[in-house]
C-alpha atoms as a PDB file:
ATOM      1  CA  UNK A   1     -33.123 -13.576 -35.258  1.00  0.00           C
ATOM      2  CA  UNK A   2     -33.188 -14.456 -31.713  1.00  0.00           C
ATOM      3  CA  UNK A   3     -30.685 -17.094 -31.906  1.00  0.00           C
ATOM      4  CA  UNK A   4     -28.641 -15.373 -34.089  1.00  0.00           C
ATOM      5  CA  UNK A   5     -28.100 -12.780 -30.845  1.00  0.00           C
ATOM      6  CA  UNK A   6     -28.111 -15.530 -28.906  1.00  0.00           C
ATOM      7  CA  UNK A   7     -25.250 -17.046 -30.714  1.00  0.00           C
ATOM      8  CA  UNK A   8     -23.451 -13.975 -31.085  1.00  0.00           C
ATOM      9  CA  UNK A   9     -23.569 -13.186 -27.088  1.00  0.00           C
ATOM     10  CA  UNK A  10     -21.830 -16.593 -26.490  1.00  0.00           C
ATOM     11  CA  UNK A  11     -19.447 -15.649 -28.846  1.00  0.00           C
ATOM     12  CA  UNK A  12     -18.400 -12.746 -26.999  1.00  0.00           C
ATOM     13  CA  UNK A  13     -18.831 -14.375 -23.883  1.00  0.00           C
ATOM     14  CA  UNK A  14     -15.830 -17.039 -25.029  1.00  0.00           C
ATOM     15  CA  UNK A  15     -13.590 -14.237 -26.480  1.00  0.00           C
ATOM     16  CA  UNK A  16     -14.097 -12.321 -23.018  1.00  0.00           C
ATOM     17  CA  UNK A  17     -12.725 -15.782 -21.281  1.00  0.00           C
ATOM     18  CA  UNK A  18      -9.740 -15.847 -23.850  1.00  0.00           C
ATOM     19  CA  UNK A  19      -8.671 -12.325 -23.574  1.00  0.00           C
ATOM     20  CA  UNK A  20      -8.927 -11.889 -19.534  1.00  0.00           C
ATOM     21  CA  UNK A  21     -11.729 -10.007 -19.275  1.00  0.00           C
ATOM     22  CA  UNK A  22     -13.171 -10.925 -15.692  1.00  0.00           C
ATOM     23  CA  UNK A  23     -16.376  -9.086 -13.915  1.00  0.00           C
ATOM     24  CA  UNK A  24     -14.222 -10.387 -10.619  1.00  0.00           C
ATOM     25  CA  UNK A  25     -10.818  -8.701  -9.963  1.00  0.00           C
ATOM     26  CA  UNK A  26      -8.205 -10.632  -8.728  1.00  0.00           C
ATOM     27  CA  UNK A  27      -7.757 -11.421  -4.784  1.00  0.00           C
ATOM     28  CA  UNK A  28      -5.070  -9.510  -2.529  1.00  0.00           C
ATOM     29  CA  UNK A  29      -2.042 -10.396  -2.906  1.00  0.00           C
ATOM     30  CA  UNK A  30      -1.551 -11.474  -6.696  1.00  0.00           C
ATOM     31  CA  UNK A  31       2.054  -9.912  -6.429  1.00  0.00           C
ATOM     32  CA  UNK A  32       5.196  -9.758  -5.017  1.00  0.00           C
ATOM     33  CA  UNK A  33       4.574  -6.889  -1.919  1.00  0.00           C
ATOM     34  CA  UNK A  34       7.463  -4.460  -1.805  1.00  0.00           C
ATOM     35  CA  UNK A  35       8.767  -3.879   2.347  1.00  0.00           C
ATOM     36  CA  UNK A  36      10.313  -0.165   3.116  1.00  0.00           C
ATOM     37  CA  UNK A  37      12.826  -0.502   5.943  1.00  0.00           C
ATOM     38  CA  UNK A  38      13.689   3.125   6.954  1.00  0.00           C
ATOM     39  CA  UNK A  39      17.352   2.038   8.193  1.00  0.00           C
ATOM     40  CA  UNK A  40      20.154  -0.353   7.370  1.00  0.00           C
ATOM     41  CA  UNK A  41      20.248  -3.421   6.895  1.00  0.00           C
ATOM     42  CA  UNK A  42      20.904  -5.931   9.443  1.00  0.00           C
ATOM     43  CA  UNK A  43      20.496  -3.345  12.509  1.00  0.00           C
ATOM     44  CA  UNK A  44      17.298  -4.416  15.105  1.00  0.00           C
ATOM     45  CA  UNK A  45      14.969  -1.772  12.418  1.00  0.00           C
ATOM     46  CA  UNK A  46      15.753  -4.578  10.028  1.00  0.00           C
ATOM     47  CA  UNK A  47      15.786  -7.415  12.046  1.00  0.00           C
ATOM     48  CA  UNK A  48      12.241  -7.709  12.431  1.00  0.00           C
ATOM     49  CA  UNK A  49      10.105  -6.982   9.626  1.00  0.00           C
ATOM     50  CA  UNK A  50      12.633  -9.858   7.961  1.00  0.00           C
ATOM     51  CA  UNK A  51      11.582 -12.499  10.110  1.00  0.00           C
ATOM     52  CA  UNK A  52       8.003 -11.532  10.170  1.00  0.00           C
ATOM     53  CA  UNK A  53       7.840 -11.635   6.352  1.00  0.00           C
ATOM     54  CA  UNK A  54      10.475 -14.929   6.344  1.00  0.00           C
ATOM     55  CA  UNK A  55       7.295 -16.479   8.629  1.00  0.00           C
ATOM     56  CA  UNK A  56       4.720 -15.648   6.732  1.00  0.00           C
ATOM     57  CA  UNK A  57       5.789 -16.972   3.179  1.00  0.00           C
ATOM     58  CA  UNK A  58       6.033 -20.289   5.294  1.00  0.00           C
ATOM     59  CA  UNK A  59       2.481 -20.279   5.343  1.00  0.00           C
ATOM     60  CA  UNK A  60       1.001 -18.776   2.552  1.00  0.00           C
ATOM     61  CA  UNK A  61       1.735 -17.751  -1.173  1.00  0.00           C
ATOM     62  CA  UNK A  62       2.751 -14.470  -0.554  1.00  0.00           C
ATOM     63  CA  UNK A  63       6.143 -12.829  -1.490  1.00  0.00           C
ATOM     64  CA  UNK A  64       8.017  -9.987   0.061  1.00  0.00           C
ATOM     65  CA  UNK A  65      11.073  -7.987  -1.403  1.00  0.00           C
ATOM     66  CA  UNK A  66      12.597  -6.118   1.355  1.00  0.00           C
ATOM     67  CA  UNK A  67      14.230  -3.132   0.539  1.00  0.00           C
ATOM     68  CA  UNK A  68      16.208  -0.930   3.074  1.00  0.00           C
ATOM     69  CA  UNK A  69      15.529   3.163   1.977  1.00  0.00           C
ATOM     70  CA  UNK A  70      17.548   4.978   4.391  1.00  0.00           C
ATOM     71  CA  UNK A  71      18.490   8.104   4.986  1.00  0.00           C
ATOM     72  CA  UNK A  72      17.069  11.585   6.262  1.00  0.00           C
ATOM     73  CA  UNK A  73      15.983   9.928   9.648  1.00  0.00           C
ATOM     74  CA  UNK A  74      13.706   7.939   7.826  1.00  0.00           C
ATOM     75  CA  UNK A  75      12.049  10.196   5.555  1.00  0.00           C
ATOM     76  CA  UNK A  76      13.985   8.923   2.375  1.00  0.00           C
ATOM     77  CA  UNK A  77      12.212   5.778   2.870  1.00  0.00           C
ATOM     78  CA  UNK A  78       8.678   7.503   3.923  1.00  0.00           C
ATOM     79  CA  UNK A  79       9.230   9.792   0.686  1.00  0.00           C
ATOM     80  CA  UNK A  80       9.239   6.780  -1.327  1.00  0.00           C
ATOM     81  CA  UNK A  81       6.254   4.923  -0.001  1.00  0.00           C
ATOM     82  CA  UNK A  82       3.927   8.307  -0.490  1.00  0.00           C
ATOM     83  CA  UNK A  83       5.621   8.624  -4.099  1.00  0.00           C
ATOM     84  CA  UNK A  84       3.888   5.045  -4.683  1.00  0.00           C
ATOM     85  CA  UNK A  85       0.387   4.565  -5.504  1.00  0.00           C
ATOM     86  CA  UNK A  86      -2.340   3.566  -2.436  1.00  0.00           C
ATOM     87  CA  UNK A  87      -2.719  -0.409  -4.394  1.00  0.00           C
ATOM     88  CA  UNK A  88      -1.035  -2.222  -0.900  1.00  0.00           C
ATOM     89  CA  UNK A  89       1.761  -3.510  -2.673  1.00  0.00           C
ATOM     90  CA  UNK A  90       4.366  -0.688  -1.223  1.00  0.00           C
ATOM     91  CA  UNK A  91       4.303  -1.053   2.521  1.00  0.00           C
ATOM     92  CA  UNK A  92       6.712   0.762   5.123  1.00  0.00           C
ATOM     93  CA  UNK A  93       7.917  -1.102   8.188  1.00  0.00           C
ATOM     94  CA  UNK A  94       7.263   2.120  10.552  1.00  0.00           C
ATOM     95  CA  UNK A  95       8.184   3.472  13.751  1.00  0.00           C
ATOM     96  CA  UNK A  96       8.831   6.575  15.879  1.00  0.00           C
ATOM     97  CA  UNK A  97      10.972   8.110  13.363  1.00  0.00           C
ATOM     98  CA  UNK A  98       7.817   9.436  11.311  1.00  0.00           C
ATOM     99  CA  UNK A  99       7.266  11.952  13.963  1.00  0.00           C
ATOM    100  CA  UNK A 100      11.051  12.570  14.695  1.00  0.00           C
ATOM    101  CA  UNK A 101      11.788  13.201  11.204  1.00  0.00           C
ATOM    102  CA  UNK A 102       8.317  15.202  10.955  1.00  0.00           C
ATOM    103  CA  UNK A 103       8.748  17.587  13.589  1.00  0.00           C
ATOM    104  CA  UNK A 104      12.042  17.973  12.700  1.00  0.00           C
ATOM    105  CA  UNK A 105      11.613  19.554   9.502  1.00  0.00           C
ATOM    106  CA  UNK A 106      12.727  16.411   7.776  1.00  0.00           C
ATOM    107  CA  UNK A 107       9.367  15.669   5.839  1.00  0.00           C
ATOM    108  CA  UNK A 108       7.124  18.212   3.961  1.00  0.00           C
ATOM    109  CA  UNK A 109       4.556  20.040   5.978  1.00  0.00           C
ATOM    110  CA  UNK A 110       1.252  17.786   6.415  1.00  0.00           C
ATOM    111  CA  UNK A 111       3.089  14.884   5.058  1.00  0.00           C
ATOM    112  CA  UNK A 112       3.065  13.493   9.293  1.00  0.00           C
ATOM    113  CA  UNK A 113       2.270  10.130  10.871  1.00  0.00           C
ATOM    114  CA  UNK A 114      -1.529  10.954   9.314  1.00  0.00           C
ATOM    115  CA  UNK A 115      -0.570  10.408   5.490  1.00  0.00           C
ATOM    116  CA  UNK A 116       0.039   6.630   6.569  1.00  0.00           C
ATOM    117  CA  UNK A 117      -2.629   4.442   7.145  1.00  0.00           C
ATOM    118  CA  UNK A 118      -1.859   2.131  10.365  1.00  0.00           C
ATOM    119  CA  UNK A 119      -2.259  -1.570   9.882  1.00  0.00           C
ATOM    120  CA  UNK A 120      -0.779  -3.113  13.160  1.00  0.00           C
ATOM    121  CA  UNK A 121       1.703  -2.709  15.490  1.00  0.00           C
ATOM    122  CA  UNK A 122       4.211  -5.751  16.237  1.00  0.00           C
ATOM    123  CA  UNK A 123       7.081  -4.482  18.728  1.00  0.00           C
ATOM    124  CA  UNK A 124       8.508  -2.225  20.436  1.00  0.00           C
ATOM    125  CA  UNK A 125      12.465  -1.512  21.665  1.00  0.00           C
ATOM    126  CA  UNK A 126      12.965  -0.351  24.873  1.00  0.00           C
ATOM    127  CA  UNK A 127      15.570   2.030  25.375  1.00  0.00           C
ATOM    128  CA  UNK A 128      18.351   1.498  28.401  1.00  0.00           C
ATOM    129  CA  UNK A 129      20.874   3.313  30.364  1.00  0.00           C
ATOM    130  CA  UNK A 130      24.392   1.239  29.860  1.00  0.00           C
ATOM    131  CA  UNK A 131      27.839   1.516  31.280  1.00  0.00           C
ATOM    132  CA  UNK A 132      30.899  -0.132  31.116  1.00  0.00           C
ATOM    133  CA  UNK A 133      32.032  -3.444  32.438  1.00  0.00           C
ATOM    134  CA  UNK A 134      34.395  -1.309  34.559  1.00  0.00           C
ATOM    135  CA  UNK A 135      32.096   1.689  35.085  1.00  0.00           C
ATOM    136  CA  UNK A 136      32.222   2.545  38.686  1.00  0.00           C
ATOM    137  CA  UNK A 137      28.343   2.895  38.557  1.00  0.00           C
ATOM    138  CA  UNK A 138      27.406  -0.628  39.701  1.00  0.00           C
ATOM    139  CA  UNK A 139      23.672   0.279  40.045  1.00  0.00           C
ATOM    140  CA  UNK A 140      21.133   2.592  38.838  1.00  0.00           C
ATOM    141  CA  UNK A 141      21.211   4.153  42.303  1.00  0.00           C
ATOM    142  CA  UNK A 142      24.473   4.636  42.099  1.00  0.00           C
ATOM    143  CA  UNK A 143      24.309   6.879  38.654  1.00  0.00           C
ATOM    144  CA  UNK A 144      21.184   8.836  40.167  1.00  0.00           C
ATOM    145  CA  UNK A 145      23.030   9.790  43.289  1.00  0.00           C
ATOM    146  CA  UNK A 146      25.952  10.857  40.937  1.00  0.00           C
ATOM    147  CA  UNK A 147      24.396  12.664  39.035  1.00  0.00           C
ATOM    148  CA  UNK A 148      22.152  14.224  41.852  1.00  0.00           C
ATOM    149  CA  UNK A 149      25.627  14.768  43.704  1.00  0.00           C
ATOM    150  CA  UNK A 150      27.610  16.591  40.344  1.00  0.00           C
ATOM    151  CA  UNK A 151      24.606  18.559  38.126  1.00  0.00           C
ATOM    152  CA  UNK A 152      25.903  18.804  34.449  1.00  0.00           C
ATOM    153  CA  UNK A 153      29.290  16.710  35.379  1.00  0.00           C
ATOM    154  CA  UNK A 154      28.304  13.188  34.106  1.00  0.00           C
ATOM    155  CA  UNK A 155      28.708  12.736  30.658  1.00  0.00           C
ATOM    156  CA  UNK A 156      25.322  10.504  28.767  1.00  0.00           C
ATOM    157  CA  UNK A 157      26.239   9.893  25.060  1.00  0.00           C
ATOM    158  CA  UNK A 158      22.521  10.514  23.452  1.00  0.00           C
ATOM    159  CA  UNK A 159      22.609   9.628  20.088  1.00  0.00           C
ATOM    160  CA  UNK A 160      22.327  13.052  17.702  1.00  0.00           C
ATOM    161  CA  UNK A 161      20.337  15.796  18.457  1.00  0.00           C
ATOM    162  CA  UNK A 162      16.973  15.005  17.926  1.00  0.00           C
ATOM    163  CA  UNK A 163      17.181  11.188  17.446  1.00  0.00           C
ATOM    164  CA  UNK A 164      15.083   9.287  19.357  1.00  0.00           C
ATOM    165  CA  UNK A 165      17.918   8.526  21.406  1.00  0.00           C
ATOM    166  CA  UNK A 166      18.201  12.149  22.632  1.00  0.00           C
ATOM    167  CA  UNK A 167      14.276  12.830  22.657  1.00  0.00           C
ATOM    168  CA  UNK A 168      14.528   9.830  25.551  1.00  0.00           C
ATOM    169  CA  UNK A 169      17.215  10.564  27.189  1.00  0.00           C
ATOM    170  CA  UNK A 170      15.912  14.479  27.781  1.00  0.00           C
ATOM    171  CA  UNK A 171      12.535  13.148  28.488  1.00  0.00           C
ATOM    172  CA  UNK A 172      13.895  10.589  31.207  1.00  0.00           C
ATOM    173  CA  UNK A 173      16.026  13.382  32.712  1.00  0.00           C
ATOM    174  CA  UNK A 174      13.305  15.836  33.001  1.00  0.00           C
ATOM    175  CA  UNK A 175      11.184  12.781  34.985  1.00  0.00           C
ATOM    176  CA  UNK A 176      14.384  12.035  37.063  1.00  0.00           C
ATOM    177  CA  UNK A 177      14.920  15.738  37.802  1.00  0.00           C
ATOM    178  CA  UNK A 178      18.480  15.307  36.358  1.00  0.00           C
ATOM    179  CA  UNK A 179      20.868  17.375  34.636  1.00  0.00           C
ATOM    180  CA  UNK A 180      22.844  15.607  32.580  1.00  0.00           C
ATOM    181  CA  UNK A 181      25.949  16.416  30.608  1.00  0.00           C
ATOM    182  CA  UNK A 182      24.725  15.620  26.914  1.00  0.00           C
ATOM    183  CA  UNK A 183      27.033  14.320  24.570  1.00  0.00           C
ATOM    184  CA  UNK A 184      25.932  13.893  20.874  1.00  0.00           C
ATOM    185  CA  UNK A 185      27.270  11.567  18.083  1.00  0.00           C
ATOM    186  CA  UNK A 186      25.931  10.322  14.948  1.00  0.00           C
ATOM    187  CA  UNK A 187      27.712   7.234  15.054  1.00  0.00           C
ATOM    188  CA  UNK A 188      28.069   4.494  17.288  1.00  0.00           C
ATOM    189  CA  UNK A 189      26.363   4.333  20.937  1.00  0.00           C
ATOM    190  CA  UNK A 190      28.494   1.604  22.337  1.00  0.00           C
ATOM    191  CA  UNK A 191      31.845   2.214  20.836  1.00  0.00           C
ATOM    192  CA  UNK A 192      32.722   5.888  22.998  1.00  0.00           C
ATOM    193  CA  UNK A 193      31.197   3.861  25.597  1.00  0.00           C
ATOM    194  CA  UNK A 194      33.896   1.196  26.001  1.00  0.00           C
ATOM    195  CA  UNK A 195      36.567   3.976  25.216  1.00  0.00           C
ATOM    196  CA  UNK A 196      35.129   5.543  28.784  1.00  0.00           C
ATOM    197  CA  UNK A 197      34.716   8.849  26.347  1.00  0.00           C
ATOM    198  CA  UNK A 198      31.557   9.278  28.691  1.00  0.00           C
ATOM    199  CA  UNK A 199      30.151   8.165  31.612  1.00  0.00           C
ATOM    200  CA  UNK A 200      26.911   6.495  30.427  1.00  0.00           C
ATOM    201  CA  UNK A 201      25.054   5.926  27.102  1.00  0.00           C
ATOM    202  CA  UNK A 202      21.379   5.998  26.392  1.00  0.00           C
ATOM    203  CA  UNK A 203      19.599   4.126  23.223  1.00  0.00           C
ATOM    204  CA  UNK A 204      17.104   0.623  22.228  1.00  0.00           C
ATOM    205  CA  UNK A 205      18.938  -2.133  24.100  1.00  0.00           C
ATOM    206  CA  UNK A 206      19.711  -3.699  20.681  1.00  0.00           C
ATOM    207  CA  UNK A 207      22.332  -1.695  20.450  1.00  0.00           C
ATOM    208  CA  UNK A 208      24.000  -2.787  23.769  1.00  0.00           C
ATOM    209  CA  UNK A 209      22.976  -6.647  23.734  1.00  0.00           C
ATOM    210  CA  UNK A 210      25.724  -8.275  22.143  1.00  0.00           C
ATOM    211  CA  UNK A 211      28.577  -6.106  24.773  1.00  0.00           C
ATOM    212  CA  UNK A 212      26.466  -7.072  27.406  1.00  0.00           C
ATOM    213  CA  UNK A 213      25.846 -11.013  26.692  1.00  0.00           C
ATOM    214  CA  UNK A 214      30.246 -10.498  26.030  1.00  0.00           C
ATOM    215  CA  UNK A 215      30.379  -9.021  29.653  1.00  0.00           C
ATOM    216  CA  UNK A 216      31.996  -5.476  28.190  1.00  0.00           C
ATOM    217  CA  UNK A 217      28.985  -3.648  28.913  1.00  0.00           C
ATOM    218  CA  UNK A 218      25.822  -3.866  31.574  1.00  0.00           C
ATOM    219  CA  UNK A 219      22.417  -2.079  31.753  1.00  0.00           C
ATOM    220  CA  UNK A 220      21.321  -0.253  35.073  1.00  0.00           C
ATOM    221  CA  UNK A 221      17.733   0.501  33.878  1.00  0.00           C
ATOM    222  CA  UNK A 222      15.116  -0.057  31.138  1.00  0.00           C
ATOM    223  CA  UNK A 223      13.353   2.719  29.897  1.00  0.00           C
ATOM    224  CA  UNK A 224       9.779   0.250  29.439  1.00  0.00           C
ATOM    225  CA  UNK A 225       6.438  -0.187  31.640  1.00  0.00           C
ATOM    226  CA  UNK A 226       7.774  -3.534  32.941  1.00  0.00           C
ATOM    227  CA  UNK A 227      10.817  -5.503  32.692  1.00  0.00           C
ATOM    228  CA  UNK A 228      11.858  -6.870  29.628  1.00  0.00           C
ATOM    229  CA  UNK A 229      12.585 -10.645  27.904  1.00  0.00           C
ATOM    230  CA  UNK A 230      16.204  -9.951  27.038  1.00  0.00           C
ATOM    231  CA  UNK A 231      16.974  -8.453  30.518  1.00  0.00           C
ATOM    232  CA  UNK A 232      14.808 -10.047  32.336  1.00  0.00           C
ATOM    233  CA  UNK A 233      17.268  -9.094  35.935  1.00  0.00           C
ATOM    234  CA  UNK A 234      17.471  -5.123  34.902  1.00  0.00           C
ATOM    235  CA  UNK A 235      14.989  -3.006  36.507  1.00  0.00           C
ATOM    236  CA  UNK A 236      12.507  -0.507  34.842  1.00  0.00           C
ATOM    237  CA  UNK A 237      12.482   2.959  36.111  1.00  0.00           C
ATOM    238  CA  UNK A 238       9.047   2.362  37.603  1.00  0.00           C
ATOM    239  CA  UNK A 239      10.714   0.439  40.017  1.00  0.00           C
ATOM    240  CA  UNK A 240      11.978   3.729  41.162  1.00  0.00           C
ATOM    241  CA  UNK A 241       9.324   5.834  41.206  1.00  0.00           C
ATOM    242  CA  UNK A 242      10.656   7.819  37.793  1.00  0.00           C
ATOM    243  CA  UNK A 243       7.462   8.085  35.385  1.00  0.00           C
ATOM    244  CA  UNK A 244       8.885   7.525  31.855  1.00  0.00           C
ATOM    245  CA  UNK A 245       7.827   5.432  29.253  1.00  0.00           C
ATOM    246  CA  UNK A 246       8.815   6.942  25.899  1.00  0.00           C
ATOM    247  CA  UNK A 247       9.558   3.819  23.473  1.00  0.00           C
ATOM    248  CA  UNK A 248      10.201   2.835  20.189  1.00  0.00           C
ATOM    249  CA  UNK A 249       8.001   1.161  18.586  1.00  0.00           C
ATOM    250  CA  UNK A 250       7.526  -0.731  14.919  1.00  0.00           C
ATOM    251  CA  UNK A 251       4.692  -2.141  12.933  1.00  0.00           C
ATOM    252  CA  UNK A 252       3.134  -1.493   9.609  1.00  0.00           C
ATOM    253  CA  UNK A 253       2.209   1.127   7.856  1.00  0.00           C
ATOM    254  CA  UNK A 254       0.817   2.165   4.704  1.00  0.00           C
ATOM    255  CA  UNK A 255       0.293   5.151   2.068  1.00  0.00           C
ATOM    256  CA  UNK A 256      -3.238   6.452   3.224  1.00  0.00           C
ATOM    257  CA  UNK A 257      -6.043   5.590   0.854  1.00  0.00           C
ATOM    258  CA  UNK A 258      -5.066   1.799   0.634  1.00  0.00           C
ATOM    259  CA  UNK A 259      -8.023  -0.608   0.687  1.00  0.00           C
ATOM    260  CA  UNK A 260      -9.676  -1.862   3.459  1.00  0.00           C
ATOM    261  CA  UNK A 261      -9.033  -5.802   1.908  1.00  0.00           C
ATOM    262  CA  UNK A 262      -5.068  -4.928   1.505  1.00  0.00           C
ATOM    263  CA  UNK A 263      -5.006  -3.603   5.429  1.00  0.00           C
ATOM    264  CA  UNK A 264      -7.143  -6.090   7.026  1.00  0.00           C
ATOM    265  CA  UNK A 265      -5.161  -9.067   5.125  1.00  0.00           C
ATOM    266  CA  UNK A 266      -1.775  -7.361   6.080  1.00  0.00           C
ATOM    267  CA  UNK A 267      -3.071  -7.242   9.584  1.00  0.00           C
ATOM    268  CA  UNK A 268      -4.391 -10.492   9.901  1.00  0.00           C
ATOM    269  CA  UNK A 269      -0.862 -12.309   8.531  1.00  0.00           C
ATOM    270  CA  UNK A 270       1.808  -9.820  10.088  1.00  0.00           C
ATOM    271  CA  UNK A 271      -0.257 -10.385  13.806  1.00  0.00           C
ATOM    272  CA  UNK A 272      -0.093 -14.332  13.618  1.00  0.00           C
ATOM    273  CA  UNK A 273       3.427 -14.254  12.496  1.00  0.00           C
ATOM    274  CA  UNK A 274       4.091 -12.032  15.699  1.00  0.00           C
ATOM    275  CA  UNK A 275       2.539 -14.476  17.822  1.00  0.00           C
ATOM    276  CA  UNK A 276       4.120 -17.572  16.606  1.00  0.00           C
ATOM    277  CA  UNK A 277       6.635 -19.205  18.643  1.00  0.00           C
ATOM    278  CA  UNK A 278       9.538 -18.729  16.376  1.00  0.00           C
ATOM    279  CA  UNK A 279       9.291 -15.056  16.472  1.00  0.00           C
ATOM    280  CA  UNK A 280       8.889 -14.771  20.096  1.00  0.00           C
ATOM    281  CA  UNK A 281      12.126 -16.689  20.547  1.00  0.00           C
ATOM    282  CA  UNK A 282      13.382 -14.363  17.845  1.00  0.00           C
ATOM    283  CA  UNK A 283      12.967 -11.384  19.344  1.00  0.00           C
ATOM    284  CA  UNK A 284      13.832 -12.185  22.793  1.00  0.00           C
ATOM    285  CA  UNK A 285      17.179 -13.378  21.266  1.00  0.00           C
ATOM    286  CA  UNK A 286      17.320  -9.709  19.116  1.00  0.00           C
ATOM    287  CA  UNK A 287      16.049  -7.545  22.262  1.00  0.00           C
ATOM    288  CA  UNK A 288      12.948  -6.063  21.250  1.00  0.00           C
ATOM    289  CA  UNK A 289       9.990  -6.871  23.097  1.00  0.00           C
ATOM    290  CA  UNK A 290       6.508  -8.114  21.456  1.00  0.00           C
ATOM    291  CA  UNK A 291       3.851  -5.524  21.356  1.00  0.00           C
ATOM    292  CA  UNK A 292       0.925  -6.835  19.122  1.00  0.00           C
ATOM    293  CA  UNK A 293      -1.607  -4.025  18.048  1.00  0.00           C
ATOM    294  CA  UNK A 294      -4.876  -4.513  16.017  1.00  0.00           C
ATOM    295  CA  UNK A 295      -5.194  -1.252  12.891  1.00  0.00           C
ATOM    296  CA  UNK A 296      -7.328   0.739  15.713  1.00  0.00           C
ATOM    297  CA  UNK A 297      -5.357   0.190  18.645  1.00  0.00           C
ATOM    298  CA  UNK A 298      -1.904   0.931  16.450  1.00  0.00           C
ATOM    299  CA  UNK A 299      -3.760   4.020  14.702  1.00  0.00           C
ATOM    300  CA  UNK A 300      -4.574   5.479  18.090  1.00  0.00           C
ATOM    301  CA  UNK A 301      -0.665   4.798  19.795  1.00  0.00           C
ATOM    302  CA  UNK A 302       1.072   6.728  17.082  1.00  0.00           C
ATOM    303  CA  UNK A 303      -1.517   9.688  17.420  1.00  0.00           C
ATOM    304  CA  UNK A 304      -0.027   9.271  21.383  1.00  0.00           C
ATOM    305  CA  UNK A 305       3.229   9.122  20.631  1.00  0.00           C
ATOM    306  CA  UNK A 306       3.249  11.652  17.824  1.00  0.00           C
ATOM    307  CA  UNK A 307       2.350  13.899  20.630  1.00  0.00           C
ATOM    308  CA  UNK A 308       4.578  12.796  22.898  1.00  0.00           C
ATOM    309  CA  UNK A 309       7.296  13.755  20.869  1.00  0.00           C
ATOM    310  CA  UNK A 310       6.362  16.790  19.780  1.00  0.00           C
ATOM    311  CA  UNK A 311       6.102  18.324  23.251  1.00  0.00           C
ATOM    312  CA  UNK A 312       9.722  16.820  24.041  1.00  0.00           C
ATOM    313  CA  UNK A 313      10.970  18.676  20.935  1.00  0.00           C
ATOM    314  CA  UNK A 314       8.868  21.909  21.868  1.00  0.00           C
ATOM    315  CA  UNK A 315      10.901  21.797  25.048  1.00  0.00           C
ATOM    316  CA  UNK A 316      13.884  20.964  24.011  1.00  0.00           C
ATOM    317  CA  UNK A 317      13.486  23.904  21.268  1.00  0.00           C
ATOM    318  CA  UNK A 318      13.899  21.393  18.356  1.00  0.00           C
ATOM    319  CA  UNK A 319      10.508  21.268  16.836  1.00  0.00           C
ATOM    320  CA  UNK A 320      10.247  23.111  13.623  1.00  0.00           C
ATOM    321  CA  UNK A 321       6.760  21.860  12.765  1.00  0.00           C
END
């Protein structure tokens, strides 16, 4: 009798082998991981997270699909990763939009920067004040004093209202004691720029990089704690005694819930690929800067800047949760 159980329990132990049944489920990844990009594609939001993944594949047997979900200020694309379940395989490229588009009413109330678990933080783009080549304002001295000279007369192009762009622009002209002539578009930064429609525009210094390496366009001041890779001969406001450090940054997110194993493994490759020499050269190249954040240290800088941006819009009269 005994062997005839005996028999029968090695029996079932072969057709368990046969038809997949394992007591050990399978290591993270063991499938392609899907990347949420919030904006277009080929803009510096895109840039990034494409090389970081590109990198990584180099070196292990991972695969990334990179998707671009725009729209809404980002919250098309943050929609979609909380529509998709907390398994690690949907992850969002993130950045300061999740509390634009929050407190601005773009994203269902309690669905903020909290229903996203933080993994790491990779970059950030500091934002500067540009003219044009034949801009009369050959220094950042020279705009201040202008603008101290004509209150409300000089016209700063500041993205739409509250963007980013215009959330940093208030917030450096409220540290500057400025008043500025705000001038709103959805579309291009750069473009009313050259066409001397205003004075001076305000955004990332992606945006401005390739008129300035061309000589159409030139920076007066970054908007960062210290002076940055791309510009490396542009000053930071710092330098003149103007406290304001409101920045974009990016890193990785994903749908609160996911597993310790999924975060700490995204963490651990996304990091390395930040700080390998081929991405450092990449970015300088691209204008963002390098700003490498462990899960805590990311978790606890977009609880900072959430709040940071929720007092600007306060001010400003634009928050609506």
């Amino acid at each position: 009798m005994k062997k005839a159980i005996s028999i029968i329990a090695l029996l079932l132990a072969v057709l368990c082998v046969f038809s997949g049944c394992s007591s050990s489920p399978k290591a993270y990844p063991d499938k392609n991981i899907d990347v949420t990009v919030l904006f277009t594609a080929g803009c510096s939001a895109d840039l990034g997270v494409r090389k970081l993944t590109d990198i990584i594949e180099k070196t292990t047997d991972a695969k990334f699909v990179v998707n671009n979900r725009t729209g809404g200020g980002g919250s098309v694309g943050y929609q979609y990763i909380l529509n998709q379940s907390e398994d690690g395989y949907n992850i969002c490229w993130n950045s300061t939009s999740i509390s634009t588009a929050y407190h601005n009413g773009n994203m269902p109330e309690g669905q903020d920067y909290t229903a996203f678990k933080a993994v790491c933080g990779l970059t950030i783009e500091p934002s500067i004040i540009a003219v044009s080549a034949d801009s009369p304002y050959q220094t950042f001295e020279d705009f201040y004093n202008d603008v101290k000279a004509r209150p409300g007369e000089v016209k700063v192009l500041m993205g739409s209202i509250g963007s980013f762009d215009h959330l940093c622009a208030a917030n450096f002209a409220k540290a500057a004691g400025l008043e500025l002539n705000a001038c709103h578009d959805n579309g291009s930064v750069v473009t009313p720029l050259l066409g001397n429609q205003v004075d001076v525009s305000m955004s990332i210094a992606a945006e401005f990089l390739p008129q300035i390496q061309a000589g159409s366009c030139r920076a007066l001041a970054v908007i960062a704690p210290e002076r940055i890779a791309c510009l490396p001969d542009v000053p930071v406001l710092s330098e003149f005694n103007i406290d304001c450090d409101l920045t974009m940054y990016r890193g990785i997110s994903v749908k609160a819930g996911t597993s310790d194993e999924a975060v700490k493994w995204l963490s651990e490759q996304f990091i390395a690929a930040a700080q390998t020499d081929e991405f450092k050269e990449y970015a300088k190249e691209n204008g963002f800067e390098i700003l490498i954040q462990d899960t805590e240290e990311f978790e606890e800088y977009t609880a900072s800047v959430d709040a940071q941006i929720a007092e600007i819009m306060e001010e400003l009269e634009l928050k609506t949760q």
